[in-house]
N, C-alpha and C. Protein backbone atom coordinates (compact mmCIF):
# COMPACT_ATOMS: atom_id res chain seq x y z
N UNK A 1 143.69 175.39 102.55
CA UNK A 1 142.75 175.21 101.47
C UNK A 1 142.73 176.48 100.62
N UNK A 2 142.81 176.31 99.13
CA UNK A 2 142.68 177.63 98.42
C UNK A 2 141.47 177.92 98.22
N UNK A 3 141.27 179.23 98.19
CA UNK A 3 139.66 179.72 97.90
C UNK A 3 139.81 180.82 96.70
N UNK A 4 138.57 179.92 95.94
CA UNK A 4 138.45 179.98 94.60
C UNK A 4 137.86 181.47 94.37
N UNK A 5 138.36 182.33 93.37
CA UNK A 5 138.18 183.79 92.94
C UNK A 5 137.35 183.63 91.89
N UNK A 6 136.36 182.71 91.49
CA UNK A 6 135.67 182.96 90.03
C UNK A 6 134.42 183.50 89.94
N UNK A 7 134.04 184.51 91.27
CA UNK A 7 132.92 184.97 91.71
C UNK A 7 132.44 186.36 90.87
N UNK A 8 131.16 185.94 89.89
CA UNK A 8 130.63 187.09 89.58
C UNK A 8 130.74 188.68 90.15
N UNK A 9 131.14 189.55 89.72
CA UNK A 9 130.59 190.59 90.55
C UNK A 9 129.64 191.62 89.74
N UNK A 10 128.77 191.81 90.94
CA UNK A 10 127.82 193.27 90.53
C UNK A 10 128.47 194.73 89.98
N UNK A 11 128.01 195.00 88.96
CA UNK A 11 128.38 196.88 89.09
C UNK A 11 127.90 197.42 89.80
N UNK A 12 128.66 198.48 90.22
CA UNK A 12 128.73 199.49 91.40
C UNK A 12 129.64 199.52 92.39
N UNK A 13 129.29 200.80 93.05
CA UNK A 13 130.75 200.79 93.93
C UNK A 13 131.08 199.94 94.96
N UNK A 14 129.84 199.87 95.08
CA UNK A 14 130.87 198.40 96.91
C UNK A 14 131.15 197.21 96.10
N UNK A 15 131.08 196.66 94.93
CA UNK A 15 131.70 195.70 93.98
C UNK A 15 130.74 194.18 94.80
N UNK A 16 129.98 194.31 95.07
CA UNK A 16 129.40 192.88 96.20
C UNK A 16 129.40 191.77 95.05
N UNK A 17 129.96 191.05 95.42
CA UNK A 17 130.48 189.66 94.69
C UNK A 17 128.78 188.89 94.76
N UNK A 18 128.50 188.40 93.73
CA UNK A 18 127.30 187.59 93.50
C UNK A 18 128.07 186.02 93.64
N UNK A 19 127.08 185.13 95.00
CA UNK A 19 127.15 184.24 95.67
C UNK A 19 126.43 183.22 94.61
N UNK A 20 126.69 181.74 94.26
CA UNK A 20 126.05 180.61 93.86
C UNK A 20 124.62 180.68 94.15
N UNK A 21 124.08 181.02 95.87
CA UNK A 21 122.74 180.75 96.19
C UNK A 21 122.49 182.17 95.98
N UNK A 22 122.58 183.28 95.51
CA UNK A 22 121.98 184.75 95.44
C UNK A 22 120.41 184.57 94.77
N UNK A 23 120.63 183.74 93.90
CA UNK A 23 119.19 183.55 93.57
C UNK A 23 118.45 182.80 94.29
N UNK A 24 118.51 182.09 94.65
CA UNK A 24 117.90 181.45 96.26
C UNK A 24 117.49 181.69 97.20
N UNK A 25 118.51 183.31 97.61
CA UNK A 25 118.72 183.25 98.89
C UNK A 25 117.58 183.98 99.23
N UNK A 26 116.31 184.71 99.12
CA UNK A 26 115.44 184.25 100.17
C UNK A 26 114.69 183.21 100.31
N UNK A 27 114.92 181.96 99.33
CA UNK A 27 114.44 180.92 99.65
C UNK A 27 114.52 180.02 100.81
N UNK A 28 116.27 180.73 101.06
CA UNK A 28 117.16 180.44 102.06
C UNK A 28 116.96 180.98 103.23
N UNK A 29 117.01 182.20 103.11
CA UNK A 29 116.64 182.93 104.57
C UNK A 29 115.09 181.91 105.12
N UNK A 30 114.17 182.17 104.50
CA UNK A 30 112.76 181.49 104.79
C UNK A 30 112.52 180.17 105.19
N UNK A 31 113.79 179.03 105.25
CA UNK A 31 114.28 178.15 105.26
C UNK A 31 114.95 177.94 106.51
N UNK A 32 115.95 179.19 106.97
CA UNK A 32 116.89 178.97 108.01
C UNK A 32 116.14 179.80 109.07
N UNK A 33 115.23 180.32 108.97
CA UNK A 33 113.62 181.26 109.81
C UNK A 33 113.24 179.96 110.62
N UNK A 34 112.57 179.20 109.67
CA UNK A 34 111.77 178.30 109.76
C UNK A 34 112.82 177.62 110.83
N UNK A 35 113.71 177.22 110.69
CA UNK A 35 114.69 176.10 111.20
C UNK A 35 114.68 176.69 112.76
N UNK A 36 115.38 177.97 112.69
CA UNK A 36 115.45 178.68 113.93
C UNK A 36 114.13 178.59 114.87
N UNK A 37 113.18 178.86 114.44
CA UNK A 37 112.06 178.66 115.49
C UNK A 37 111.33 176.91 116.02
N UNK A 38 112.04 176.29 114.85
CA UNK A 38 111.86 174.68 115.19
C UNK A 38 113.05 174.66 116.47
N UNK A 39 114.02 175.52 116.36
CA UNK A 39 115.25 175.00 117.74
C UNK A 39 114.52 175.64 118.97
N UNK A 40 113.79 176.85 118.69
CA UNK A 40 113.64 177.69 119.86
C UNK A 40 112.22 177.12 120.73
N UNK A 41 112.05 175.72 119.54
CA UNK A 41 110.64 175.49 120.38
C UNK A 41 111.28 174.10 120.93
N UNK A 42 112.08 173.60 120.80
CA UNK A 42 112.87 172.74 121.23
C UNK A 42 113.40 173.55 122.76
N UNK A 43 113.80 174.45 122.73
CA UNK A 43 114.48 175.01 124.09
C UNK A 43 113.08 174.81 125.25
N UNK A 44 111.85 175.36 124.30
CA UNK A 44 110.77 175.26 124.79
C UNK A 44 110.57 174.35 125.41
N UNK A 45 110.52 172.90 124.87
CA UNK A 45 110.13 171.68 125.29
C UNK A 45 111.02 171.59 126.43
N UNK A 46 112.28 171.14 125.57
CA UNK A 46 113.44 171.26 127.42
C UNK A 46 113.09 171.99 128.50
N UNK A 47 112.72 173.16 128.28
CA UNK A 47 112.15 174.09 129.30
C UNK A 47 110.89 173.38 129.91
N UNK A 48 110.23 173.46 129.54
CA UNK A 48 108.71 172.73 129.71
C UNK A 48 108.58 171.32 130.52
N UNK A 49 109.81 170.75 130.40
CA UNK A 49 109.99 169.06 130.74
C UNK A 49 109.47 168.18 129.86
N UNK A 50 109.72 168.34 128.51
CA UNK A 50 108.68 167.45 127.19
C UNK A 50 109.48 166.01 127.70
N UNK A 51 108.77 165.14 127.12
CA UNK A 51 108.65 163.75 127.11
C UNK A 51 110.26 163.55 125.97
N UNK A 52 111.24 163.12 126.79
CA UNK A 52 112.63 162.94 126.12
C UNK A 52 112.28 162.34 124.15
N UNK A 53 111.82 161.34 123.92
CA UNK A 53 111.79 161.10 122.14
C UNK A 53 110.79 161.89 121.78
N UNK A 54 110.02 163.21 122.39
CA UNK A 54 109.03 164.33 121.38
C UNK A 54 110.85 165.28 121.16
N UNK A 55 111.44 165.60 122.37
CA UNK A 55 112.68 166.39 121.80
C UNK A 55 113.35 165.13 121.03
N UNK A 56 113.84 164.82 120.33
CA UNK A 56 114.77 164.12 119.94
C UNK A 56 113.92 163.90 118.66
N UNK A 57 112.97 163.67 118.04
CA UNK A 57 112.69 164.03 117.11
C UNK A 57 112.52 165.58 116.65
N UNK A 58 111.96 166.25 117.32
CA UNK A 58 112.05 167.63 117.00
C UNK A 58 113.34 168.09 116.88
N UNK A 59 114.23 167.22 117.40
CA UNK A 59 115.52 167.83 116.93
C UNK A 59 116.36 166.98 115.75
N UNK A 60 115.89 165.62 115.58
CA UNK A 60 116.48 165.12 114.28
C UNK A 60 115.48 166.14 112.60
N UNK A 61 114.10 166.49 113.36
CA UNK A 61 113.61 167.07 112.37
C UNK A 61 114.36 168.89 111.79
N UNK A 62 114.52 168.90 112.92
CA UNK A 62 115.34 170.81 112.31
C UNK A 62 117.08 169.82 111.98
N UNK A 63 117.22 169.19 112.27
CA UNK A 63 119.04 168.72 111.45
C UNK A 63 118.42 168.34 110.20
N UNK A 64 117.74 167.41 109.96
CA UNK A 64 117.27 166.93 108.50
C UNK A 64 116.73 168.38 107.48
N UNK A 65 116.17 169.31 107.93
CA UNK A 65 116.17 170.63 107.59
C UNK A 65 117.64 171.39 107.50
N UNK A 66 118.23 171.32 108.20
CA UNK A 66 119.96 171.95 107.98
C UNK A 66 120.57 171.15 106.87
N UNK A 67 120.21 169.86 106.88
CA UNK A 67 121.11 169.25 105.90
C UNK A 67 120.18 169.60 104.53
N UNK A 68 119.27 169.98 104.61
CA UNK A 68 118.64 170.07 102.97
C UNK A 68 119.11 171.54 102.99
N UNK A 69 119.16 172.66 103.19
CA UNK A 69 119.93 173.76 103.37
C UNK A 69 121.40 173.40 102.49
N UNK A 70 122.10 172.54 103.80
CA UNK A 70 123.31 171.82 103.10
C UNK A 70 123.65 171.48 101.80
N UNK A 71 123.12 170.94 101.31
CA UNK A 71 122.57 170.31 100.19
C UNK A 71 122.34 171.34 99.09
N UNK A 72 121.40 172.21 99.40
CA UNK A 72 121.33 172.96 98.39
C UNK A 72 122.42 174.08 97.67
N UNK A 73 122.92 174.62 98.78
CA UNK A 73 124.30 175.45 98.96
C UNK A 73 125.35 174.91 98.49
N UNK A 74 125.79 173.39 98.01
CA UNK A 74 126.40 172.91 98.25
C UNK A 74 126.22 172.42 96.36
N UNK A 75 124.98 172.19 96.41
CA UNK A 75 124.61 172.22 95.05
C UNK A 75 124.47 173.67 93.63
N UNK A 76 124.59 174.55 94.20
CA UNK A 76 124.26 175.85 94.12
C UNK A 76 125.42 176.41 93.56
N UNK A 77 126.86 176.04 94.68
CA UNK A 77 128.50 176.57 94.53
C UNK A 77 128.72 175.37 93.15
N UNK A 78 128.36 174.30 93.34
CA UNK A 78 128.67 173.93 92.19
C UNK A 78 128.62 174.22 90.39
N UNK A 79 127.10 174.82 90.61
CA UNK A 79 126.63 175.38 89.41
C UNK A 79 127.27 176.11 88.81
N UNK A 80 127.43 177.22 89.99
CA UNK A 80 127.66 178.53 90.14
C UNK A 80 129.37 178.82 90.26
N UNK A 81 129.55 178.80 91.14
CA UNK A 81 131.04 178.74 91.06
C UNK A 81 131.78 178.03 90.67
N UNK A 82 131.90 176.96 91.17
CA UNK A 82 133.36 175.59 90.33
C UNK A 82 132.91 175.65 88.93
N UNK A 83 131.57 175.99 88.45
CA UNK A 83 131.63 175.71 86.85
C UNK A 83 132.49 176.72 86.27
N UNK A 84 132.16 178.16 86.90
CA UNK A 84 132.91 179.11 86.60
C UNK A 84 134.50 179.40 86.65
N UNK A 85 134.98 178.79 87.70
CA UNK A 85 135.97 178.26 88.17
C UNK A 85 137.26 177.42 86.99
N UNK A 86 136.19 176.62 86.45
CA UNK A 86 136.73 175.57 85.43
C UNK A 86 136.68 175.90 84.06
N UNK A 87 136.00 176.91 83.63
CA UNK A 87 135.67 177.58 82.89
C UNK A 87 137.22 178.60 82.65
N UNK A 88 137.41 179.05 83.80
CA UNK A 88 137.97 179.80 83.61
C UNK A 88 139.91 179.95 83.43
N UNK A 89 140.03 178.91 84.12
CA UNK A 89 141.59 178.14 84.26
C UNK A 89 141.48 176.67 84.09
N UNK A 90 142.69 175.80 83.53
CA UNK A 90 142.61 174.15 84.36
C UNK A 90 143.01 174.37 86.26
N UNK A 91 143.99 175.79 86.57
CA UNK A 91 144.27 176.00 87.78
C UNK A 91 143.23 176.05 88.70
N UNK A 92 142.50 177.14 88.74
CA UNK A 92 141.59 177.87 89.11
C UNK A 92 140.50 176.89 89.24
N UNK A 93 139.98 175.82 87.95
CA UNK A 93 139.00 174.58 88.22
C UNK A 93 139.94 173.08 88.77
N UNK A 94 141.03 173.54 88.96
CA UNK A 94 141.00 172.21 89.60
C UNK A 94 141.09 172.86 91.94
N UNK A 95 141.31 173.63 91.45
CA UNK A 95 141.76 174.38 92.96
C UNK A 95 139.93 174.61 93.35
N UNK A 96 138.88 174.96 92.84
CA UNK A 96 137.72 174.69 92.96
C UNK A 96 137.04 173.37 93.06
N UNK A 97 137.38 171.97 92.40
CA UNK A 97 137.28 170.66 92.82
C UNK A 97 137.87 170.42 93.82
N UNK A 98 139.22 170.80 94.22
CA UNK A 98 139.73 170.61 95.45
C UNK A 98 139.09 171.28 96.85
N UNK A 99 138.52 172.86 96.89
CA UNK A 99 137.85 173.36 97.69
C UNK A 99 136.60 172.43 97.92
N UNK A 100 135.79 171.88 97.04
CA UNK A 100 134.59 171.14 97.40
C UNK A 100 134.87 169.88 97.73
N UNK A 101 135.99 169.27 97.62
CA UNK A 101 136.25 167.56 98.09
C UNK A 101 136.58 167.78 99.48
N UNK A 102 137.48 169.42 100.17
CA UNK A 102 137.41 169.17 101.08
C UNK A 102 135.76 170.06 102.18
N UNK A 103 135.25 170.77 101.20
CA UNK A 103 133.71 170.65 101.96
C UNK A 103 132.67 169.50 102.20
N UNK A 104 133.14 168.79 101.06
CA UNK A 104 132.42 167.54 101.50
C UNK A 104 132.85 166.87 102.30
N UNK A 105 134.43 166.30 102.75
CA UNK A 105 134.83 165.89 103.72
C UNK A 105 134.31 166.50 105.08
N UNK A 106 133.74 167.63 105.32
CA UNK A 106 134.01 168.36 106.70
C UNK A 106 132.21 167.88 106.41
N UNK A 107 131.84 167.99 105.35
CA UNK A 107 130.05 167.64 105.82
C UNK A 107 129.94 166.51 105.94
N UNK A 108 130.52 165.46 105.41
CA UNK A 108 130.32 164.02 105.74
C UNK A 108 130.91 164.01 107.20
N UNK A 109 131.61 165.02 107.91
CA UNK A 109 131.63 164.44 109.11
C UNK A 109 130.79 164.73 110.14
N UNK A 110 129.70 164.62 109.63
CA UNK A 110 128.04 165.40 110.60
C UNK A 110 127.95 164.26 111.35
């Protein structure tokens, strides 16, 4: 799979490439926080001996949380990168449609 170079970068010396979700991303972190302590209370329950469908929702509820994560990131590179991408070459934007047909393939296989 080719991976697409149409990534903003910051001035200064470590050159840190600005990401699709950078503006997001502590929306994101606060998001994948949240998620993490929904799993760790899940270990809890297992631990605990919870009643088998209280885990099994608590755990379709933190995946339905990963996939809106998903989703957004996913929505985000689009904006953000493949526009830039396409913008910038027909090469470069079609090699960026191709990178996301095959991310979506690998997420549709959840």
């Amino acid at each position: 799979m080719t991976t697409v170079t149409s990534e903003a970068v910051l001035p200064g010396a470590a050159q840190r490439r600005v990401r699709g979700y950078a503006s997001g991303k502590a929306d994101y972190l606060v998001r994948l926080r949240k998620i993490e302590g929904q799993v760790r209370g899940v270990q809890r329950m297992i631990e605990s001996d919870s009643w088998c469908p209280d885990v099994v929702v608590q755990i379709a509820s933190a995946t339905r949380a990963l996939q809106e994560v998903v989703v957004g990131l996913v929505s985000d590179h689009l904006r953000h990168c493949v526009m830039a991408a396409t913008k910038s070459s027909d090469d470069n934007g079609q090699a960026a449609l191709d990178e996301v047909a095959g991310l979506i393939r690998q997420v549709a296989r959840l």
